[in-house]
PDB file of N, CA and C in Angstrom:
ATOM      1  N   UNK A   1     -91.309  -8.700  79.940  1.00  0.00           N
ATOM      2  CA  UNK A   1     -91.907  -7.827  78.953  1.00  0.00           C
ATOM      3  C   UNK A   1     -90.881  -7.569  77.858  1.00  0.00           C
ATOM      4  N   UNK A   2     -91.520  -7.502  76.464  1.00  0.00           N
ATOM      5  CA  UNK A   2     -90.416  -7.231  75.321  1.00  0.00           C
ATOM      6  C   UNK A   2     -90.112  -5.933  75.664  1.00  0.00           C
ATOM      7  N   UNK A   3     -88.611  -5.523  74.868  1.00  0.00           N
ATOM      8  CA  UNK A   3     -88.433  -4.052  74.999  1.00  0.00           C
ATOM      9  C   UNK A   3     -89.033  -3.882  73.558  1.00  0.00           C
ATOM     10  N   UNK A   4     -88.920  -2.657  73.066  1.00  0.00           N
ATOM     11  CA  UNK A   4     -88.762  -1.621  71.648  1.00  0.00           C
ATOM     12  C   UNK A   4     -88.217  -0.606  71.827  1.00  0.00           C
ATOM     13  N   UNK A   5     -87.773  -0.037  70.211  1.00  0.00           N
ATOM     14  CA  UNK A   5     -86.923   0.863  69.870  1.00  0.00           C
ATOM     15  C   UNK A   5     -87.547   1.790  68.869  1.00  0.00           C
ATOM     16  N   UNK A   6     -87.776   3.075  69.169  1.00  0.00           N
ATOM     17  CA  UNK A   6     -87.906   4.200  68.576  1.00  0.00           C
ATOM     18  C   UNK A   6     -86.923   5.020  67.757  1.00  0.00           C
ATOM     19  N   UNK A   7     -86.736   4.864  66.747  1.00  0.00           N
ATOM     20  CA  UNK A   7     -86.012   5.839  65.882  1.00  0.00           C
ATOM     21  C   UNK A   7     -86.422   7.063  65.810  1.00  0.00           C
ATOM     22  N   UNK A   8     -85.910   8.332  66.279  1.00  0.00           N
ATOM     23  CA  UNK A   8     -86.148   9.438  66.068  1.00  0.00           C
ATOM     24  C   UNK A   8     -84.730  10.594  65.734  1.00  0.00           C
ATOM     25  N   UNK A   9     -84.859  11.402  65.327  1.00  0.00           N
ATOM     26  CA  UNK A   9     -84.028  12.593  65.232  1.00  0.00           C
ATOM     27  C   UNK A   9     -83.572  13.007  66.815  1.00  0.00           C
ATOM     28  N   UNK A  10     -82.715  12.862  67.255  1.00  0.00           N
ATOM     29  CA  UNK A  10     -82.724  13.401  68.897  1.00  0.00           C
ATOM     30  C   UNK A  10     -82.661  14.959  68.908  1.00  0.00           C
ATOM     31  N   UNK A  11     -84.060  15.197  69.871  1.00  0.00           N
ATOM     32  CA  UNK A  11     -83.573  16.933  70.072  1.00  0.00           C
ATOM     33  C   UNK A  11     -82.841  17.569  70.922  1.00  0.00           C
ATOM     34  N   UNK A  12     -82.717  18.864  70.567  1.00  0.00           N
ATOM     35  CA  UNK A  12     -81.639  19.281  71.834  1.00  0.00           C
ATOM     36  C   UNK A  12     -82.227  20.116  72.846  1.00  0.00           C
ATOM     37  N   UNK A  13     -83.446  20.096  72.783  1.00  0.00           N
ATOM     38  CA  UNK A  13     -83.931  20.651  74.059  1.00  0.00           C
ATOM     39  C   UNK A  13     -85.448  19.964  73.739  1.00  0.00           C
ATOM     40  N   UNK A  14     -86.176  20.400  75.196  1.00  0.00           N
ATOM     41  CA  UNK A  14     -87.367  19.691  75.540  1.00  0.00           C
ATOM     42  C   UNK A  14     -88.804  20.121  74.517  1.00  0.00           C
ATOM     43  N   UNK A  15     -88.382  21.618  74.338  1.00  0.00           N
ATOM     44  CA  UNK A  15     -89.370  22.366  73.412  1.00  0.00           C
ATOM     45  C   UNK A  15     -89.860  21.885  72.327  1.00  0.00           C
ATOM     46  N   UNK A  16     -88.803  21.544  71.734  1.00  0.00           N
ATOM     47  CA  UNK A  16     -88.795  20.406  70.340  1.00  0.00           C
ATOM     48  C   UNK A  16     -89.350  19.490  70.491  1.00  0.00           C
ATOM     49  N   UNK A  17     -88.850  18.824  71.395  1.00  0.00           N
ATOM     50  CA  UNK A  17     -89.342  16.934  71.677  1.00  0.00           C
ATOM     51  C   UNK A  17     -90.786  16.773  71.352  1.00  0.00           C
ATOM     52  N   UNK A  18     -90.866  15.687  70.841  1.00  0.00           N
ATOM     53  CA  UNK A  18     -92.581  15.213  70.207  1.00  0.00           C
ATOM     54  C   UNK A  18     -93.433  14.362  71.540  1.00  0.00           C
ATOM     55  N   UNK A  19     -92.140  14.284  72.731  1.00  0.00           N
ATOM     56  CA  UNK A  19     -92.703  13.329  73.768  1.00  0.00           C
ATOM     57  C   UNK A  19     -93.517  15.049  75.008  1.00  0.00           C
ATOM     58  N   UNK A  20     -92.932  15.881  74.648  1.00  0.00           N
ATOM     59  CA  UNK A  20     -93.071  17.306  75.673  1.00  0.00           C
ATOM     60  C   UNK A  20     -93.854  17.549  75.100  1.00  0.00           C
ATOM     61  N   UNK A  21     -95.036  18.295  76.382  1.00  0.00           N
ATOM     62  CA  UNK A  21     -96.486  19.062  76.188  1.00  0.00           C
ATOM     63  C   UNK A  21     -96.437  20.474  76.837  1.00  0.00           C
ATOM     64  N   UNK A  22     -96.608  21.429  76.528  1.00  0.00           N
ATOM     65  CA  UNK A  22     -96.416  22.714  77.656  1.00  0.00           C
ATOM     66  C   UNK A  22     -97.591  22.792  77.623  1.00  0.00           C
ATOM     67  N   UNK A  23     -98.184  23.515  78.704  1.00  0.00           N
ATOM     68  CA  UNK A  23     -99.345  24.125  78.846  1.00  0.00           C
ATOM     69  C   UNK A  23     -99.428  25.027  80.198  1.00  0.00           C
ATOM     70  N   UNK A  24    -100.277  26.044  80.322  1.00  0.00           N
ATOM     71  CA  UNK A  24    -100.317  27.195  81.079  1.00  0.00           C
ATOM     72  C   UNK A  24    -101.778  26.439  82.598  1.00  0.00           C
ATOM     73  N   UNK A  25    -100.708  26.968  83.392  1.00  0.00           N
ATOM     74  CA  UNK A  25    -101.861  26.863  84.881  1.00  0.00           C
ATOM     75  C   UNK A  25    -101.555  28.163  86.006  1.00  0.00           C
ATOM     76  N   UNK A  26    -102.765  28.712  86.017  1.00  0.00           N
ATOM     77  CA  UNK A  26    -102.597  29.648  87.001  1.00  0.00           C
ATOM     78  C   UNK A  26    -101.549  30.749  86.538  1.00  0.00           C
ATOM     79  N   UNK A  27    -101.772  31.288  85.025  1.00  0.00           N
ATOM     80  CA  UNK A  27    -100.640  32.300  84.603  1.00  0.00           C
ATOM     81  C   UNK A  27     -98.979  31.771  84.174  1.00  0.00           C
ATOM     82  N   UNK A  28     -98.980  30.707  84.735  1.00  0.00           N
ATOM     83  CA  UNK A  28     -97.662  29.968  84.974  1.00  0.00           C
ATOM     84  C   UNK A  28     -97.484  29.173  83.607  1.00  0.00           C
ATOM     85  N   UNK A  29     -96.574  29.084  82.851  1.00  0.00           N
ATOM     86  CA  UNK A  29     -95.792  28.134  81.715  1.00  0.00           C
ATOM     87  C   UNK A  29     -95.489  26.694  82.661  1.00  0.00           C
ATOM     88  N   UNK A  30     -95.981  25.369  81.998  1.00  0.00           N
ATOM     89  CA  UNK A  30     -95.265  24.288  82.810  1.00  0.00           C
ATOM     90  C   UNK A  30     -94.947  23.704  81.464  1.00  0.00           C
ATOM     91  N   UNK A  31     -94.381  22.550  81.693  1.00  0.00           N
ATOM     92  CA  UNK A  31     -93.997  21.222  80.746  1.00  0.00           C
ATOM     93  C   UNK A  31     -94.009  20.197  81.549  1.00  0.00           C
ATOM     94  N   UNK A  32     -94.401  18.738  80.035  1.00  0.00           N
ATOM     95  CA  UNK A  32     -94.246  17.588  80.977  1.00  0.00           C
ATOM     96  C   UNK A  32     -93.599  17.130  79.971  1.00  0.00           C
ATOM     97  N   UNK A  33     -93.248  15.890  80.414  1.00  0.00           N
ATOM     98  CA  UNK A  33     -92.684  14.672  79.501  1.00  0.00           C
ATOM     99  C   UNK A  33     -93.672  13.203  79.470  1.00  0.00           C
ATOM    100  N   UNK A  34     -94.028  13.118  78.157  1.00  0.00           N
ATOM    101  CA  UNK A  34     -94.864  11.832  78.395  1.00  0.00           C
ATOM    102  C   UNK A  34     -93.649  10.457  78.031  1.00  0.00           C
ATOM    103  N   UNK A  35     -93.070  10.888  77.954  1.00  0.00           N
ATOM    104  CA  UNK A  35     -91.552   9.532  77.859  1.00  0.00           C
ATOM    105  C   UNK A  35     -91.077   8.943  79.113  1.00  0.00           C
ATOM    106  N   UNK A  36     -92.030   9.849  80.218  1.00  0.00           N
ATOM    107  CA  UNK A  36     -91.501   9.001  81.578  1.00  0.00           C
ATOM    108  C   UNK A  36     -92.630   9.269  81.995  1.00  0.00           C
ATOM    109  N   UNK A  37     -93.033   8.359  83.476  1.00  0.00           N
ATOM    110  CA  UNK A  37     -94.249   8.642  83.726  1.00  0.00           C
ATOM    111  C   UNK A  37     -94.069   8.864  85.552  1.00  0.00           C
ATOM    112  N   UNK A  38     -92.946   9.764  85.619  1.00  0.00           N
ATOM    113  CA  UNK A  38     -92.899  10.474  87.029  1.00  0.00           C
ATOM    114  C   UNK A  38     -93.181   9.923  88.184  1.00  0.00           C
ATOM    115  N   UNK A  39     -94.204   9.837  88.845  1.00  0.00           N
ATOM    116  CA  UNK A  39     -93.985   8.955  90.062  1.00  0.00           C
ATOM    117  C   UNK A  39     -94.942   7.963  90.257  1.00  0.00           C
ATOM    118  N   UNK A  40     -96.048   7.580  89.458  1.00  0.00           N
ATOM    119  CA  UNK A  40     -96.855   6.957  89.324  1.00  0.00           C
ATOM    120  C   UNK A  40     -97.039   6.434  88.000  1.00  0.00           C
ATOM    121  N   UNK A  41     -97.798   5.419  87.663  1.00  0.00           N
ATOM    122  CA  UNK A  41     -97.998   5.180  86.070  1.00  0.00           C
ATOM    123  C   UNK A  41     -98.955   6.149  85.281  1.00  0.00           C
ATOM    124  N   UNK A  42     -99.695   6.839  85.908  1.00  0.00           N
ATOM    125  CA  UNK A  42    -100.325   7.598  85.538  1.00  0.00           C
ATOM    126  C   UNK A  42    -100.203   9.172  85.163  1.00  0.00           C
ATOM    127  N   UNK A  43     -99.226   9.488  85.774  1.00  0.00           N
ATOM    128  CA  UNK A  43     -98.147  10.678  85.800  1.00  0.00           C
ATOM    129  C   UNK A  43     -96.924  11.419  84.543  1.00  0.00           C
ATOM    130  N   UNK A  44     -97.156  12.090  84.483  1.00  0.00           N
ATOM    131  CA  UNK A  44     -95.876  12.648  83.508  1.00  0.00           C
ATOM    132  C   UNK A  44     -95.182  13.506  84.260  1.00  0.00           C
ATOM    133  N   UNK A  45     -93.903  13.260  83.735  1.00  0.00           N
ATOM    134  CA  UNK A  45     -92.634  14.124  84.346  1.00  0.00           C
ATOM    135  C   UNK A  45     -92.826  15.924  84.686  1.00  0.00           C
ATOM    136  N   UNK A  46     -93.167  16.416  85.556  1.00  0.00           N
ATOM    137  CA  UNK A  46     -92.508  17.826  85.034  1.00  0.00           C
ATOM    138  C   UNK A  46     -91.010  18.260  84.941  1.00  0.00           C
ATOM    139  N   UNK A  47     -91.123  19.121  83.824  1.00  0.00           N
ATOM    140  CA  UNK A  47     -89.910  19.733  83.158  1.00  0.00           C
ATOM    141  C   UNK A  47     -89.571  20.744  83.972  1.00  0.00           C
ATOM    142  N   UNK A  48     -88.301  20.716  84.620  1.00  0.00           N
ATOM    143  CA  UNK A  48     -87.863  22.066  85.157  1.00  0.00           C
ATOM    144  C   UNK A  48     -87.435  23.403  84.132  1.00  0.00           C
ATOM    145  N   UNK A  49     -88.000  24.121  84.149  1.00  0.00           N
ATOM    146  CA  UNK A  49     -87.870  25.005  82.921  1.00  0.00           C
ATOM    147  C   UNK A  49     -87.083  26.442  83.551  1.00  0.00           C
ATOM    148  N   UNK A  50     -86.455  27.093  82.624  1.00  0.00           N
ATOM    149  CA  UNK A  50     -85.661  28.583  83.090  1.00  0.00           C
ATOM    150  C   UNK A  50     -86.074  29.327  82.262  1.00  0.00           C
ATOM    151  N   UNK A  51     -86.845  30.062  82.721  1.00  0.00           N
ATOM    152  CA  UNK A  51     -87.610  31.464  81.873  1.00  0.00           C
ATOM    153  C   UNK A  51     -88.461  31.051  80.705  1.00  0.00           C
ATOM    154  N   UNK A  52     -89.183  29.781  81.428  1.00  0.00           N
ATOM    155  CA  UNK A  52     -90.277  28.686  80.668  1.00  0.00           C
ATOM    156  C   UNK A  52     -89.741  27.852  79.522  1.00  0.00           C
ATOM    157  N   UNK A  53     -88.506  27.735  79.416  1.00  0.00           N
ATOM    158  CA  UNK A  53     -87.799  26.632  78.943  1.00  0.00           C
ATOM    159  C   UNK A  53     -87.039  25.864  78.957  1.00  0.00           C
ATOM    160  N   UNK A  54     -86.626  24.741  79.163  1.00  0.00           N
ATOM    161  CA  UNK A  54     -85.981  23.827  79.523  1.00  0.00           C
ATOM    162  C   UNK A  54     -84.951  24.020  78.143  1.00  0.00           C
ATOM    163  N   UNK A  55     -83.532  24.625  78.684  1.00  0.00           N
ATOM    164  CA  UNK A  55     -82.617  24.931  77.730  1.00  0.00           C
ATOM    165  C   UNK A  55     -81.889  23.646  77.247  1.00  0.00           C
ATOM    166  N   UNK A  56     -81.771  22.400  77.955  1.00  0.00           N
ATOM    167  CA  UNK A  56     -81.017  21.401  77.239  1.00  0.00           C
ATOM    168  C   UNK A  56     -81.736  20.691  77.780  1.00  0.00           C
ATOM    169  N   UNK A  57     -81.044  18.669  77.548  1.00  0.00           N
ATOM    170  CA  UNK A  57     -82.057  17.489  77.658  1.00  0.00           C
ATOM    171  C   UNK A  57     -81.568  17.539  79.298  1.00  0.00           C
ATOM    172  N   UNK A  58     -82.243  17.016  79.783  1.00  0.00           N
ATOM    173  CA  UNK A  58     -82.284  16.719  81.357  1.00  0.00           C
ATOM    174  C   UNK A  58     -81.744  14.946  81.444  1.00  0.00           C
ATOM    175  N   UNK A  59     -80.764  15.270  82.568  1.00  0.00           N
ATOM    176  CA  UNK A  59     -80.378  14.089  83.127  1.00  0.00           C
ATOM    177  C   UNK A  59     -81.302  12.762  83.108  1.00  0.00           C
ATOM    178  N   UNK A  60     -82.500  12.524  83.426  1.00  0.00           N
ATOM    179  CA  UNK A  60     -83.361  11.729  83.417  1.00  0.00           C
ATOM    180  C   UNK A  60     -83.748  11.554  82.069  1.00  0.00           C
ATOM    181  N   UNK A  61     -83.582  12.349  81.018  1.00  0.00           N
ATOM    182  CA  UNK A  61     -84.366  12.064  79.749  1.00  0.00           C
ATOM    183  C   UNK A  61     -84.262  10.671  79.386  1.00  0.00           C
ATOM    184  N   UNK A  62     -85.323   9.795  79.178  1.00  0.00           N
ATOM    185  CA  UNK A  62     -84.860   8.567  78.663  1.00  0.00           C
ATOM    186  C   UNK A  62     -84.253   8.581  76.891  1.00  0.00           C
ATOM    187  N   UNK A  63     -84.340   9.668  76.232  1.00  0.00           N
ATOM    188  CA  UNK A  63     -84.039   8.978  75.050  1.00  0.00           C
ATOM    189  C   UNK A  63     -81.983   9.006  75.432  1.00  0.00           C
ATOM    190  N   UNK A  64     -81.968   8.274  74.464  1.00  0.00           N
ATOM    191  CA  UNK A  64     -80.482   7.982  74.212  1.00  0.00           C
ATOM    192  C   UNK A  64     -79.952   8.020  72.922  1.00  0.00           C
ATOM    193  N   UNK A  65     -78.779   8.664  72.727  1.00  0.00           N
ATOM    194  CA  UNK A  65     -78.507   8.489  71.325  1.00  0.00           C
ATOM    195  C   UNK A  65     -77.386   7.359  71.157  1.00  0.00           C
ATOM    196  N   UNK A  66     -78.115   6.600  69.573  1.00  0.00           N
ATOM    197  CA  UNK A  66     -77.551   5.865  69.407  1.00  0.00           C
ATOM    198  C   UNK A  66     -75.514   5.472  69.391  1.00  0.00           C
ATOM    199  N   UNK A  67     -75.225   4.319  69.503  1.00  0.00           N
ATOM    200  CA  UNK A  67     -73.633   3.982  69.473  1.00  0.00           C
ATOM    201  C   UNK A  67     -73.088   4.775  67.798  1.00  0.00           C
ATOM    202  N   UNK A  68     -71.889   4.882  67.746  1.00  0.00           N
ATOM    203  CA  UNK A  68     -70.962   5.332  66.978  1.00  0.00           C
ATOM    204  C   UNK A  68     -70.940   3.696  66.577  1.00  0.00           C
ATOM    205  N   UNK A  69     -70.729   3.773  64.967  1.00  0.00           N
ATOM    206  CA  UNK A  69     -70.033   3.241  64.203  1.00  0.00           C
ATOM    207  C   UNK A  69     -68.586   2.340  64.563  1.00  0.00           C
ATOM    208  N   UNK A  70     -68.222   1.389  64.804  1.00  0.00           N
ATOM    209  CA  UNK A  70     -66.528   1.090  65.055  1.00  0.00           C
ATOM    210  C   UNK A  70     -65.765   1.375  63.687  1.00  0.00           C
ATOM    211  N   UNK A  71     -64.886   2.347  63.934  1.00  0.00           N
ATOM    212  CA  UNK A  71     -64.400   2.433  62.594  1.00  0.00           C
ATOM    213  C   UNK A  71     -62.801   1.806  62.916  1.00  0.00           C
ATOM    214  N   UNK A  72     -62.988   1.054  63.309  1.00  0.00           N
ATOM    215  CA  UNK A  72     -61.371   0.670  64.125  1.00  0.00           C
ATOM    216  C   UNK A  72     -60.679  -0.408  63.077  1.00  0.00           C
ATOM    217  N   UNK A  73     -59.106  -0.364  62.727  1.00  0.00           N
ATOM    218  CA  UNK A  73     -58.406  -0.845  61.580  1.00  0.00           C
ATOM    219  C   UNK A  73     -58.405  -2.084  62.619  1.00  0.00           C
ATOM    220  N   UNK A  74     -58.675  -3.462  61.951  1.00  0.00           N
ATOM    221  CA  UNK A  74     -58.775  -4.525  62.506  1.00  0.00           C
ATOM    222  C   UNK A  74     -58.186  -5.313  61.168  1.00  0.00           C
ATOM    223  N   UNK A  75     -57.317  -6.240  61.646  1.00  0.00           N
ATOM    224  CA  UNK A  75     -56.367  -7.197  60.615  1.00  0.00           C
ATOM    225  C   UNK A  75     -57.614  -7.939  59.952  1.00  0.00           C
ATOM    226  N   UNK A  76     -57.373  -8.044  58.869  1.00  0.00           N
ATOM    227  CA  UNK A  76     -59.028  -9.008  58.456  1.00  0.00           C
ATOM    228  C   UNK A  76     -59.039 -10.738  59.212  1.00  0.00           C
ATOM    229  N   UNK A  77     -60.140 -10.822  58.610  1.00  0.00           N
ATOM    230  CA  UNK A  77     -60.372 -12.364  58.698  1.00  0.00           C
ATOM    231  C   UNK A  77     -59.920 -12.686  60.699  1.00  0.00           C
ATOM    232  N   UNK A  78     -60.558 -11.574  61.485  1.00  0.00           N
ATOM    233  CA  UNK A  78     -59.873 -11.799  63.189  1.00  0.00           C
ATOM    234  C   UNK A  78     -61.235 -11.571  63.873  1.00  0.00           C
ATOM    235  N   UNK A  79     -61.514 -11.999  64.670  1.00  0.00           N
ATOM    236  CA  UNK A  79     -62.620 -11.965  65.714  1.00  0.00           C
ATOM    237  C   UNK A  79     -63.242 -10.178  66.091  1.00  0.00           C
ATOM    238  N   UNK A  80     -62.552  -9.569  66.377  1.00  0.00           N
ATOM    239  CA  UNK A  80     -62.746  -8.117  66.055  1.00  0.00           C
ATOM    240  C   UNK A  80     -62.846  -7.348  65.022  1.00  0.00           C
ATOM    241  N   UNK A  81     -62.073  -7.678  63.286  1.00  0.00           N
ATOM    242  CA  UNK A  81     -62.765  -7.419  62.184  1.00  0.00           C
ATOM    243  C   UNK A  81     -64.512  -7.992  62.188  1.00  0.00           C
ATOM    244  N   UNK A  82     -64.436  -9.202  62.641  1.00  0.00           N
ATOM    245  CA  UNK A  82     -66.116  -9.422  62.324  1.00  0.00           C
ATOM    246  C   UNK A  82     -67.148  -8.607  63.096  1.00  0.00           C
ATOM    247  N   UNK A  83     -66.827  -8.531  64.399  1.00  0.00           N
ATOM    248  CA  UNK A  83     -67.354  -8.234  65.775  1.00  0.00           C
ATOM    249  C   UNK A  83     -67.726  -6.450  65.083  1.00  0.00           C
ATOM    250  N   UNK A  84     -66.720  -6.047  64.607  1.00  0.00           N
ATOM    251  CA  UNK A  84     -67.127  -4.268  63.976  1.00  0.00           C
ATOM    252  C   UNK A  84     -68.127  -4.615  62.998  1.00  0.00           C
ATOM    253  N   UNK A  85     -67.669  -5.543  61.818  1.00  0.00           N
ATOM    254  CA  UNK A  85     -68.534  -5.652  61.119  1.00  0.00           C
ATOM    255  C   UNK A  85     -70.357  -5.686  61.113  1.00  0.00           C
ATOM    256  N   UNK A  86     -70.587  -6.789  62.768  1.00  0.00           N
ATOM    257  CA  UNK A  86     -71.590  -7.032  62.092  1.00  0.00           C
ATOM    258  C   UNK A  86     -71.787  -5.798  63.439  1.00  0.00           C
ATOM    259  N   UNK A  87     -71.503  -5.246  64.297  1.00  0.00           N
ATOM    260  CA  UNK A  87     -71.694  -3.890  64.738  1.00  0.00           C
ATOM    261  C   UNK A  87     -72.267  -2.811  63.880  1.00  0.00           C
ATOM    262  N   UNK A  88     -71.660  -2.679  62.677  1.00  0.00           N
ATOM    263  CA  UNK A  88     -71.566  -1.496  61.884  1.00  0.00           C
ATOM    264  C   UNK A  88     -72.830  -1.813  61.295  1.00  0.00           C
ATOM    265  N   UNK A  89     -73.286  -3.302  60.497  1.00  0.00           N
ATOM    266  CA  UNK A  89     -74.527  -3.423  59.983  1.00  0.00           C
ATOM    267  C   UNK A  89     -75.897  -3.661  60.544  1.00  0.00           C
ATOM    268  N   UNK A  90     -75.655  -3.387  62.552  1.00  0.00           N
ATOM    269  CA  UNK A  90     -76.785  -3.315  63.050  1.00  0.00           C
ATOM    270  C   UNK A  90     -77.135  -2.116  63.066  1.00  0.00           C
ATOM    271  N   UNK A  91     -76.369  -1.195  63.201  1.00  0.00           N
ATOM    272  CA  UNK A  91     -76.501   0.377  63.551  1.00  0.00           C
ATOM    273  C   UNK A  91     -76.889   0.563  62.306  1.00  0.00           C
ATOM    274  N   UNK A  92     -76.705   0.118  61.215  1.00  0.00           N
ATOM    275  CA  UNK A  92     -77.194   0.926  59.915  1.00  0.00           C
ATOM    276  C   UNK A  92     -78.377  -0.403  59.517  1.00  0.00           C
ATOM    277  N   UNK A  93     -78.944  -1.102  59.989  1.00  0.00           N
ATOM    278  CA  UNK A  93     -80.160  -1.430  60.305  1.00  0.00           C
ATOM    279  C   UNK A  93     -81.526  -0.569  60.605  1.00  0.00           C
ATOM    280  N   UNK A  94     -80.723  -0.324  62.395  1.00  0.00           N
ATOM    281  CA  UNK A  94     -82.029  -0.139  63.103  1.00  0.00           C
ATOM    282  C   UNK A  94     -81.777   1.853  62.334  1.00  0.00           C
ATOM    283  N   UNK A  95     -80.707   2.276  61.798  1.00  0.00           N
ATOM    284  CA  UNK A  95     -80.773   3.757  60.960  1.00  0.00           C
ATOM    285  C   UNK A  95     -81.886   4.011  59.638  1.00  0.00           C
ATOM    286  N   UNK A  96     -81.938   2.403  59.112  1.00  0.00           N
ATOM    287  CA  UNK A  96     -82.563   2.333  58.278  1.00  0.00           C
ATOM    288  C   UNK A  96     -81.614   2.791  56.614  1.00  0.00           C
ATOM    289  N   UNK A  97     -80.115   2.339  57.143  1.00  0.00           N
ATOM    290  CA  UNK A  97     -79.193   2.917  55.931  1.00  0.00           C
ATOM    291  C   UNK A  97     -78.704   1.673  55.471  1.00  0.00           C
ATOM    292  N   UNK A  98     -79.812   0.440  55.490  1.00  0.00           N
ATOM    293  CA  UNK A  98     -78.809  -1.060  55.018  1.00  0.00           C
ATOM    294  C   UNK A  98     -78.803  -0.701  53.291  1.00  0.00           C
ATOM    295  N   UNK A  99     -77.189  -1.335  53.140  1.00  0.00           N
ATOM    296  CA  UNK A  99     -76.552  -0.908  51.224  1.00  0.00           C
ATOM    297  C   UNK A  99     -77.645  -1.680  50.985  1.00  0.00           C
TER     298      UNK A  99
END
């Protein structure tokens, strides 16, 4: 199967996230995550929440934030000047910041 890549703003908690749904059962605050699909394919994650919010990203979160830049002094014209180079112009690719 192909992969893909989502560009988004990464949030810092679940509340934010555009992939998280809260909704109320039985008086109770829950959350899910539709970015994973918990134990079945049919399933979404629940969010462990503290005083109905999930204060930071959770270990399991699949998003990831992207690599750092190599900003590393490399002698020109050397296998590692290029290797940053074309590093630096994928990340500002898939950023959407090509000069």
């Amino acid at each position: 199967m192909s992969k893909s890549v989502l560009v988004i703003d990464t949030p810092e908690n679940c509340v934010v996230c555009i992939f998280c749904q809260e909704f109320g059962i039985g008086g109770r605050e829950h959350a899910c995550c539709y970015a994973t699909n918990g134990d079945s394919e049919n399933d979404m994650k629940l969010i462990d929440c503290i005083y109905g919010y999930r204060q930071s990203k959770p270990d399991w979160c699949p998003l990831m934030d992207l690599p750092e830049k190599d900003n590393g002094d490399y002698p020109a014209n050397t296998f590692d000047a290029g290797f940053a180079e074309g590093w630096n112009q994928c990340i500002d690719e898939i950023t959407g910041e090509v000069k």
